[in-house]
Structure formats: structure tokens, C-alpha cells
Protein backbone atom coordinates (compact mmCIF):
# COMPACT_ATOMS: atom_id res chain seq x y z
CA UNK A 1 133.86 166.09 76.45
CA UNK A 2 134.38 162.24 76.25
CA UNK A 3 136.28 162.52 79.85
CA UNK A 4 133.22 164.34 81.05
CA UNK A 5 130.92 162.10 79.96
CA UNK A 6 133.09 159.02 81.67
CA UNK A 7 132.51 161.10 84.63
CA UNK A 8 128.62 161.40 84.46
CA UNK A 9 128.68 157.43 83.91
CA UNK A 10 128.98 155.92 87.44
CA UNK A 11 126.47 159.19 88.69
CA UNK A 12 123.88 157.86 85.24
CA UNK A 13 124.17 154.05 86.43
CA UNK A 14 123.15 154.96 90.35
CA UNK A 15 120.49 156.79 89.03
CA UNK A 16 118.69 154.13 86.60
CA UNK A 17 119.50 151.45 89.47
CA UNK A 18 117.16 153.34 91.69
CA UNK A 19 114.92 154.53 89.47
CA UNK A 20 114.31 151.13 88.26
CA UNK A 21 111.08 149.06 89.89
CA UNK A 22 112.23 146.11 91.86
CA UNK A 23 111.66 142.48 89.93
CA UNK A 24 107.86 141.30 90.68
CA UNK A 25 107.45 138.17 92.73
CA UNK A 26 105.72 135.41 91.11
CA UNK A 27 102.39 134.27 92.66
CA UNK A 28 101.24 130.31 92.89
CA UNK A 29 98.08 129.06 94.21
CA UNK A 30 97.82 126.57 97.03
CA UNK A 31 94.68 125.08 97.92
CA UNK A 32 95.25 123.12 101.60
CA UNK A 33 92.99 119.39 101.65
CA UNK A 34 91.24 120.91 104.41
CA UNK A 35 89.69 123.94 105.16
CA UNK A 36 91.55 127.30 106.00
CA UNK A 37 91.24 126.60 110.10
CA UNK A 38 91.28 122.88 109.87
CA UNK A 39 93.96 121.61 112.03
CA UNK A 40 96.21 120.09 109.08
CA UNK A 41 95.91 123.54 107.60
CA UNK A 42 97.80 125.03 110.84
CA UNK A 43 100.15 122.25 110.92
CA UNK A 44 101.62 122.22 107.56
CA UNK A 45 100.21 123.53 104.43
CA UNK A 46 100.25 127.43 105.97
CA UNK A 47 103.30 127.64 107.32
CA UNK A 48 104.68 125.47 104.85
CA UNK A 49 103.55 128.02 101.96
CA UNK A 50 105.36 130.91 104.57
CA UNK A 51 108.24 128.66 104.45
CA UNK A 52 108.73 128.46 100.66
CA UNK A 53 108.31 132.51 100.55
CA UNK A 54 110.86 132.91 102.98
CA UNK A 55 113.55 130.63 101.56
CA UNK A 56 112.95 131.91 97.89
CA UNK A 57 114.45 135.24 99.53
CA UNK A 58 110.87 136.64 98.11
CA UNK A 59 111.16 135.61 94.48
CA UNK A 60 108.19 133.06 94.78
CA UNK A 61 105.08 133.70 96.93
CA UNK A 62 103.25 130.67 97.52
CA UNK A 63 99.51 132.21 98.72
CA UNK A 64 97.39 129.66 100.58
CA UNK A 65 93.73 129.00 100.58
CA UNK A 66 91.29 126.89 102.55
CA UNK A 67 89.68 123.46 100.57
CA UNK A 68 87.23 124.67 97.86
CA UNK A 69 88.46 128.03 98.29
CA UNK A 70 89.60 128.22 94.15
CA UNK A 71 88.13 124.92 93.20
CA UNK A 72 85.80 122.59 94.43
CA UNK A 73 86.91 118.91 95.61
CA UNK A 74 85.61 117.05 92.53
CA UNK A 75 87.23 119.57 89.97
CA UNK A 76 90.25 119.82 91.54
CA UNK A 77 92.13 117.09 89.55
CA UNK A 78 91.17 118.79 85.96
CA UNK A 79 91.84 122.32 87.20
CA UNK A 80 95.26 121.18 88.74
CA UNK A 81 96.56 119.92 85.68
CA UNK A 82 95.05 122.87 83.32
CA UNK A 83 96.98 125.02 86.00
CA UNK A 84 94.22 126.79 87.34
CA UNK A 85 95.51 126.19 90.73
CA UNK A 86 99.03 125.41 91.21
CA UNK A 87 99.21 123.29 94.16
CA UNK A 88 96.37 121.34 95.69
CA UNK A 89 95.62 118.04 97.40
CA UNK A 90 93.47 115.71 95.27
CA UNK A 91 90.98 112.94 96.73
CA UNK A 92 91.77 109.77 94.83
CA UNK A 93 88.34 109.08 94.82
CA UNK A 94 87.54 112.32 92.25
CA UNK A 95 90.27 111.06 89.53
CA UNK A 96 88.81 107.71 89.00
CA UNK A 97 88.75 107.99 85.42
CA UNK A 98 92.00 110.03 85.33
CA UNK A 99 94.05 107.99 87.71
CA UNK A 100 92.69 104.72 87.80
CA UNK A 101 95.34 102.50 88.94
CA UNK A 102 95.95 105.22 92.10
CA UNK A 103 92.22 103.71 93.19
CA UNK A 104 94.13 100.59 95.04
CA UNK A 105 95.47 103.19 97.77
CA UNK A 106 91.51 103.13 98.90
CA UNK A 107 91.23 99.73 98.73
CA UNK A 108 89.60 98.00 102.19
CA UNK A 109 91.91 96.89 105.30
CA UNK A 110 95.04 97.91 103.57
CA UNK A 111 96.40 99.44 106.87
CA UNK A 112 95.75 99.97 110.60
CA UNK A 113 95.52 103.90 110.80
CA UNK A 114 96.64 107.07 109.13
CA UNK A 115 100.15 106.92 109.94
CA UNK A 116 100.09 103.47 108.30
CA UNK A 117 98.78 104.53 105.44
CA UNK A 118 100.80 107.61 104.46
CA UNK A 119 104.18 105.43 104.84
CA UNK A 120 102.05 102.50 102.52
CA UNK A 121 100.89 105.27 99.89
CA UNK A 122 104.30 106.69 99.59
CA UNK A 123 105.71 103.15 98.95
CA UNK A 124 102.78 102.32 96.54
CA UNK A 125 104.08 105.35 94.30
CA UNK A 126 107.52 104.56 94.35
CA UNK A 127 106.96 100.94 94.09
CA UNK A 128 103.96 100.04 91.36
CA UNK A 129 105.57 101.51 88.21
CA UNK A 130 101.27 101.45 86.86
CA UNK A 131 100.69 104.18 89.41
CA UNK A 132 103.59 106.05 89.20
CA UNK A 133 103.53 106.52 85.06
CA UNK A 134 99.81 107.69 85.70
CA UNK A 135 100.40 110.54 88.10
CA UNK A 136 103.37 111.67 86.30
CA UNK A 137 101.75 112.37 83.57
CA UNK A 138 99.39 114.59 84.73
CA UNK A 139 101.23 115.66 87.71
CA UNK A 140 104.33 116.48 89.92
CA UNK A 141 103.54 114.45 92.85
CA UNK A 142 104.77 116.23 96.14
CA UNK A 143 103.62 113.72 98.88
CA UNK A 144 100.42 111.34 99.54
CA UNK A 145 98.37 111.34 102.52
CA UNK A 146 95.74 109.16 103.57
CA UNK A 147 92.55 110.48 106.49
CA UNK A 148 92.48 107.96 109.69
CA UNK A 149 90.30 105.15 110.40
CA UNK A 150 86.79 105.20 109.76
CA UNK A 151 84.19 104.15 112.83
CA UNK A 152 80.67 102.71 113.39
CA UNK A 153 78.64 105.61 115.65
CA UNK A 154 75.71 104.12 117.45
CA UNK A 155 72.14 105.30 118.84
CA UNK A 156 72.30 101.61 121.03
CA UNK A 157 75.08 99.99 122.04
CA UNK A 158 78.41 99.44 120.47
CA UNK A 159 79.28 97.25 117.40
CA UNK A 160 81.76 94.27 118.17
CA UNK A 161 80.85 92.15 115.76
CA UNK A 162 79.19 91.60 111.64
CA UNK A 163 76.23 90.23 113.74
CA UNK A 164 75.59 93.48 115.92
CA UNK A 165 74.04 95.14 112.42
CA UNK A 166 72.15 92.50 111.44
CA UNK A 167 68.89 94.22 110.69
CA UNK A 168 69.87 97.86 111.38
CA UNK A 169 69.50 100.88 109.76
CA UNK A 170 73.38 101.90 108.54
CA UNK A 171 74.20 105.45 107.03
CA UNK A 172 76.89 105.57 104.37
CA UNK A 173 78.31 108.45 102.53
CA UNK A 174 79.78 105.94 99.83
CA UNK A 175 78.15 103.77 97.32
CA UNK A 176 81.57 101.52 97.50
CA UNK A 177 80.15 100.61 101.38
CA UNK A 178 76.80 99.44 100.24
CA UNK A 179 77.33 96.38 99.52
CA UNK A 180 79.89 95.96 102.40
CA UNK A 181 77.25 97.06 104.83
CA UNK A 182 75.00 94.04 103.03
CA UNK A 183 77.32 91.13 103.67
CA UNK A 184 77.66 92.55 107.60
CA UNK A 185 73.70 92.12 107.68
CA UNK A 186 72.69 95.64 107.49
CA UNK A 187 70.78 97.72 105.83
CA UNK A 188 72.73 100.57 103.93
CA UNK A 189 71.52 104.08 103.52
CA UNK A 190 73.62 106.37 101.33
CA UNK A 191 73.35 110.34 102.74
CA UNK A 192 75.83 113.27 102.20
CA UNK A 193 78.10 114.09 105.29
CA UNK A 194 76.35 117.25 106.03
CA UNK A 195 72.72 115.19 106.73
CA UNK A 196 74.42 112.58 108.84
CA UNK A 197 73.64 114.01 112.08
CA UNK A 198 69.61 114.91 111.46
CA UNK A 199 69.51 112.06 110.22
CA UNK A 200 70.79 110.16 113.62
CA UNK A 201 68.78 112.79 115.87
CA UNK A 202 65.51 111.85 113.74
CA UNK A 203 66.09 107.96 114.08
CA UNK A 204 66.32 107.46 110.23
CA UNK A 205 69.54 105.21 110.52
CA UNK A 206 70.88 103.65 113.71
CA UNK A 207 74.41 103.65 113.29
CA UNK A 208 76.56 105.83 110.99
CA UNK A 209 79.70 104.34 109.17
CA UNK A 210 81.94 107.37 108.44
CA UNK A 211 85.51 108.29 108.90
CA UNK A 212 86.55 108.84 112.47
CA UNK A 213 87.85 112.63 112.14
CA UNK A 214 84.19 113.34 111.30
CA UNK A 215 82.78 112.56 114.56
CA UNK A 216 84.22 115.57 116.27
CA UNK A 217 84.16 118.02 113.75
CA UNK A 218 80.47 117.02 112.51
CA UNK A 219 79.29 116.62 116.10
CA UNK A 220 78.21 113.40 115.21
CA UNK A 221 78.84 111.84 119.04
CA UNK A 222 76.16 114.24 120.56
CA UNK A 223 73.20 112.34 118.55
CA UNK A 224 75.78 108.83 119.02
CA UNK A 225 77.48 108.25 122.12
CA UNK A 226 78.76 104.86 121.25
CA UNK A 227 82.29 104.59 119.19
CA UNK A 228 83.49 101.28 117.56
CA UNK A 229 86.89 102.18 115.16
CA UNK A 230 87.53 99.73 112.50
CA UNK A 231 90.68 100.39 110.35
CA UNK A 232 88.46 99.32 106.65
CA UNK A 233 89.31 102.73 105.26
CA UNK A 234 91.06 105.37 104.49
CA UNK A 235 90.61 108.50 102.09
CA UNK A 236 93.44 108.75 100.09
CA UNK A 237 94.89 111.82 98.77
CA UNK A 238 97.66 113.37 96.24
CA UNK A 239 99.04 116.52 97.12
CA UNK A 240 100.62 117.88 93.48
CA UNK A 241 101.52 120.38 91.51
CA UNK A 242 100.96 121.91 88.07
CA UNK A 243 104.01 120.07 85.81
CA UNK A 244 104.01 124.12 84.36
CA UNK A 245 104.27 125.50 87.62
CA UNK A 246 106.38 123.44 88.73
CA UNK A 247 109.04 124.01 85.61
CA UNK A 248 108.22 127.54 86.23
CA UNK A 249 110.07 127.42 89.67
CA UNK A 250 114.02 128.80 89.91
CA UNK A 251 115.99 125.79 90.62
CA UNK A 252 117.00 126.51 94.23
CA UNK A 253 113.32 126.30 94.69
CA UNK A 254 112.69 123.39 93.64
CA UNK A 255 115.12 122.04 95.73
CA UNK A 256 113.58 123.35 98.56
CA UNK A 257 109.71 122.42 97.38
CA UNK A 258 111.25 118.65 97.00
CA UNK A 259 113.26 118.64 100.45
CA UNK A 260 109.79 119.59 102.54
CA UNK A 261 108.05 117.42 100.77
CA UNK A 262 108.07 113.69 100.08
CA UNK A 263 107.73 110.51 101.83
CA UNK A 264 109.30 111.97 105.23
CA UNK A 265 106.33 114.14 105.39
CA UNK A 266 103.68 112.03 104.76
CA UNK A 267 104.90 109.95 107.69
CA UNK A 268 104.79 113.28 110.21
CA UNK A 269 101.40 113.80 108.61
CA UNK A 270 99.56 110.52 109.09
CA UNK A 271 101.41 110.29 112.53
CA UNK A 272 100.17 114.13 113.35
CA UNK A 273 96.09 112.71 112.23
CA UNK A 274 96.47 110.10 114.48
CA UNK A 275 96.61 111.68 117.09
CA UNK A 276 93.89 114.13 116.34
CA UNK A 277 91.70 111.46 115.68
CA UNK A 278 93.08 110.14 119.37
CA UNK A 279 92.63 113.25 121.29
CA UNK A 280 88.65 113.14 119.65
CA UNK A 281 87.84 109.44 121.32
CA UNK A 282 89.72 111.03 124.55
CA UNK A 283 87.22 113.58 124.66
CA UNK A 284 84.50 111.65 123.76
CA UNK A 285 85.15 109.34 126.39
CA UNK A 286 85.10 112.05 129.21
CA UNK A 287 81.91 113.56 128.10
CA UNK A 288 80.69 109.95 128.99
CA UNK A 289 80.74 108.42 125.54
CA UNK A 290 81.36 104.94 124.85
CA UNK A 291 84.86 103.93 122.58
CA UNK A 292 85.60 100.54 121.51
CA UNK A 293 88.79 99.85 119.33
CA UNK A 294 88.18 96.94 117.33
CA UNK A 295 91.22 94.31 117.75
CA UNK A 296 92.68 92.37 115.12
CA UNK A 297 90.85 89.37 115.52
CA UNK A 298 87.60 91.57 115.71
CA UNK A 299 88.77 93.06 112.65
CA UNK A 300 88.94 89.87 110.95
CA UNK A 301 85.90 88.74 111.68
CA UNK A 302 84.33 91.92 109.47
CA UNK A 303 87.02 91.82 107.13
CA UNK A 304 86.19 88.31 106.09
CA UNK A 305 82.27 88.86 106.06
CA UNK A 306 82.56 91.68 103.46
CA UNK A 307 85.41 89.66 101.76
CA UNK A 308 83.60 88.45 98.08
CA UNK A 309 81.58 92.15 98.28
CA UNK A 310 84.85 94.21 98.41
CA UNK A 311 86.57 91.98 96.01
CA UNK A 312 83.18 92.45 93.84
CA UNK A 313 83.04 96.26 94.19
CA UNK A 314 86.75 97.22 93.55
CA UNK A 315 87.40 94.51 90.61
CA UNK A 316 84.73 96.17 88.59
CA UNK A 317 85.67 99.51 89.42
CA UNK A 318 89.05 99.02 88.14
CA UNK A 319 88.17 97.30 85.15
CA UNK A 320 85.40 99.58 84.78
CA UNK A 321 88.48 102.19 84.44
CA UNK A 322 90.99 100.72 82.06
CA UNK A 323 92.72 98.73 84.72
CA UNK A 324 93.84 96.04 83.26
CA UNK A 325 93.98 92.18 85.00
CA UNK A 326 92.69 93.85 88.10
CA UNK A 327 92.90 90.61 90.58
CA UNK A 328 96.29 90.51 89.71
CA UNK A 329 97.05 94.08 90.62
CA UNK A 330 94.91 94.06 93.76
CA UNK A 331 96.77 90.90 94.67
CA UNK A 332 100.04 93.07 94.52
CA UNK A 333 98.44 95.75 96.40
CA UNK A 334 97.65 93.95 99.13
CA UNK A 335 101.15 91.74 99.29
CA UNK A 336 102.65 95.19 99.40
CA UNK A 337 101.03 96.03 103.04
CA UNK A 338 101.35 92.98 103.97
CA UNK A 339 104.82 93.03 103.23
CA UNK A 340 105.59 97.22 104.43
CA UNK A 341 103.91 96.11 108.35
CA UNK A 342 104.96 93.05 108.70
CA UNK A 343 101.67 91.16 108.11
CA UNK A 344 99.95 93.65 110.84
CA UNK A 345 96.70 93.69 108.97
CA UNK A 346 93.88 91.55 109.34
């Protein structure tokens, strides 16, 4: 009987080995920074997500969704780090209170376009040990982006100079360009993205200041037709994960997560919205609009008008948040990307 039973054994093991259901992959959420057929969703965060499923030999399924798909922009930093979604791109400027000293990557002039700023963002994390402590705490930082240049749009004529707004109706989607828009002599009206272009068509303002990728994807140049881009902004975001989730991952994983990630892609990024925001003016420019890139002198000319009101604005938003000795920190901010380019800014 014993030898018998020995004999079953190897038939007993094949069995259960069968019979038994394969392991369960574990899900994550992954909410892209733009929406699910936005080009920077194409470009990375999809296939990226594909990518991590693929390498984990099917043990981790990273699912992707569109912006506001699981969680709306301005709840995305609480819901990130409560782990109701476990990857998403935050906007700096929804964390104020959470991630106050992060606020400097937004500050004015800092660099000349998108690609600038991702390489600058990456080196402000690594660098400014204020920043860093504050998104490790909440988060597990994968890379930082920042959107491209913002732009004056027109109804008449193109803006070269402070002095061409003097007087003019100027829409603003931010209450931090109010009082910029004052010291360049014009007269600031705050409106959401979405009424921009009635609000051109119906004559309400006569130039829009809003990021560049907008102008394309809003239709902004049909009501517009005249471009001026002026580097005084970018939208900074954090691309993180869950500190959970992230322990949650198998080792190998992580190793992969961290080697797609990081400061190399952030530079491919910015580089890759450049030129999206370059192929836009192209196109404007053969359906007969008109496209002026500020240069640096020009750019110094409106950097130094709204000088005292952007040093106003951001030193009481920072201290407004716990940061503390703000002018000094700014100070460092700005040394930094002067240092990282060179001096290339205005």
C-alpha cells in the first residue's frame, strides 16, 4: 500500500497543478496629465503603462486613463496620496498648501521653453533638499514635467512690447497674472479656459494671455490670428505614485518603473512638447496667421516691467504657505536656472 500510494503521488501533484487557478495580476491606476487622445498620452503614458505589463511578465497591470478620468485635476494630489489612484501627474499649482516649496518650479522667466524646464525641474528636486523632503513625504516622485511657453493671442496686431497693452482688454486664466498684466499697462480679465474663445469672438478682451499648447487645441487662433510667445511661464507638474503602491510593487518592477522614469524622461518629454507647440505656430502661420517669437532682449523688456508685481505675488504666496524666508529661497531658485543654462534667461 505505501509503494502504491508513492506511485499515485507524481499522478496527485499534476493534477492539483492544473486544477489550481493561475495567480491574479495586480491592478494599478494611472491617470495620464492629459486627456486619453492628447498627444502626450500617445507618446508616453499609454504605451508606457503597456510597457510595465509586458516586462512584469503579467504580474502587474498598469491600466491607463485619460486626465479626470478617476479624479479631477484639483483632487488629484489628496487622492494620490490616500491611494485612490496609484499613479497620476499632479499640477503644482493644486498642492499649494501641500507642497509649498514645489511652487518655485512656476515661478516667472525661470526658463526659455518646455524642454528647458523639464531638465530645470528635475534639477530643482534633486538639488533644493526643501522640495525634495516635501514630495517625499507624500509621494514617490517618478519624473517632473513642465507645459511650453505661454503666448499673447491678438484681435489687432501683434504684441512686441509692455507698451503694445497699454489700455487693452487682457484675458487671464490665473489670478497670479493679474497683477503682471497691471504693471504691462493692461487691463486683466480673469475667465476659465473653456470661455476664452467667446469671449475673443464677442470682443470682451482683446488679447488672450494663455499657454501656447492651448491655441491649437482650444481653437483660439481662428477668433486671434496674431501670435507673440513669451517664455514667462510654465505649468509645472509631478508625475508620482502612491508610497503604498509603490512598496506594493515586486522588486524587479520597481527597477523597471525607476529605469523609464526619471530625469532622462523628462528631458524627451519637454523636448517632445516643444515641438508640438512648434508644429502649432507652423500651422498657424500657413493658414495666414501672424507668429512673433519674442527675443531675449524683448523678453527683458516685459520681464523687468512686471519685475516688483511678480516678486509681490509669489513672496506672499509662499509665505502665505509656510515657506519660510521666501526672498531667500526664490533667490536660489532663480541662481539655479541661471546657473543649469548658462545665464540664457532674461
Amino acid at each position: 500500500m505505501p509503494g502504491f500510494a508513492r506511485s499515485l503521488l507524481p499522478l496527485v501533484i499534476i493534477c492539483c497543478l492544473y486544477a489550481a487557478p493561475a495567480l491574479a495580476a495586480t491592478e494599478y491606476s494611472v491617470q495620464s496629465t492629459g486627456a486619453a487622445g492628447h498627444p502626450i498620452s500617445k507618446f508616453w503614458w499609454e504605451p508606457w503603462c503597456g510597457e510595465i505589463t509586458q516586462k512584469s511578465g503579467g504580474r502587474v497591470v498598469f491600466n491607463f486613463y485619460g486626465a479626470g478620468a478617476l479624479v479631477k485635476a484639483e483632487a488629484v494630489p489628496t487622492a494620490l496620496r490616500n491611494g485612490v489612484v496609484d499613479i497620476a501627474g499632479i499640477m503644482a499649482q493644486n498642492s499649494f498648501a501641500m507642497l509649498p516649496y514645489s511652487q518655485a518650479l512656476a515661478l516667472p522667466f525661470l526658463a526659455q521653453d518646455a524642454a528647458q524646464a523639464c531638465v530645470l525641474y528635475s534639477k530643482m528636486y534633486e538639488t533644493l533638499p526643501e522640495m525634495r523632503a516635501e514630495i517625499d513625504k507624500n509621494y514617490k516622485l517618478l519624473w517632473v514635467m513642465g507645459s511650453d511657453r505661454f503666448a499673447f493671442i491678438s484681435t489687432n496686431g501683434l504684441i512686441k512690447t509692455p507698451g503694445d497693452l497699454k489700455g487693452r482688454r487682457v484675458l487671464v486664466w490665473s489670478a497670479g497674472q493679474i497683477d503682471e498684466v497691471k504693471a504691462w499697462g493692461g487691463i486683466p480679465q480673469q475667465i476659465s479656459m473653456h470661455e476664452t474663445y467667446m469671449a475673443l469672438q464677442r470682443g470682451l478682451g482683446e488679447v488672450a494671455y494663455v499657454a501656447a499648447p492651448s491655441i491649437e487645441a482650444h481653437k483660439l487662433s481662428e477668433v486671434a490670428g496674431y501670435i507673440t510667445i513669451i517664455p514667462s511661464h510654465s505649468l509645472p507638474m509631478l508625475i508620482a505614485m502612491n508610497w503604498e503602491s509603490w512598496r506594493s510593487l515586486p522588486p524587479d518592477v520597481q527597477r523597471v518603473v525607476e529605469e523609464s522614469t526619471g530625469p532622462a524622461l523628462s528631458k524627451r518629454v519637454g523636448e517632445f512638447l516643444v515641438s508640438l507647440t512648434d508644429a502649432d505656430l507652423d500651422k498657424i502661420r500657413n493658414n495666414g496667421g501672424q507668429v512673433h517669437v519674442l527675443s531675449m532682449a524683448e523678453q527683458q523688456n516685459f520681464k523687468q516691467a512686471a519685475a516688483e508685481a511678480n516678486r509681490k505675488y509669489w513672496l506672499e504666496a509662499l509665505s502665505r504657505n509656510g515657506v519660510e524666508n521666501p526672498a531667500a529661497y526664490i533667490k536660489k531658485v532663480e541662481r539655479l536656472a541661471a546657473e543649469t543654462f548658462g545665464g540664457a534667461t532674461p
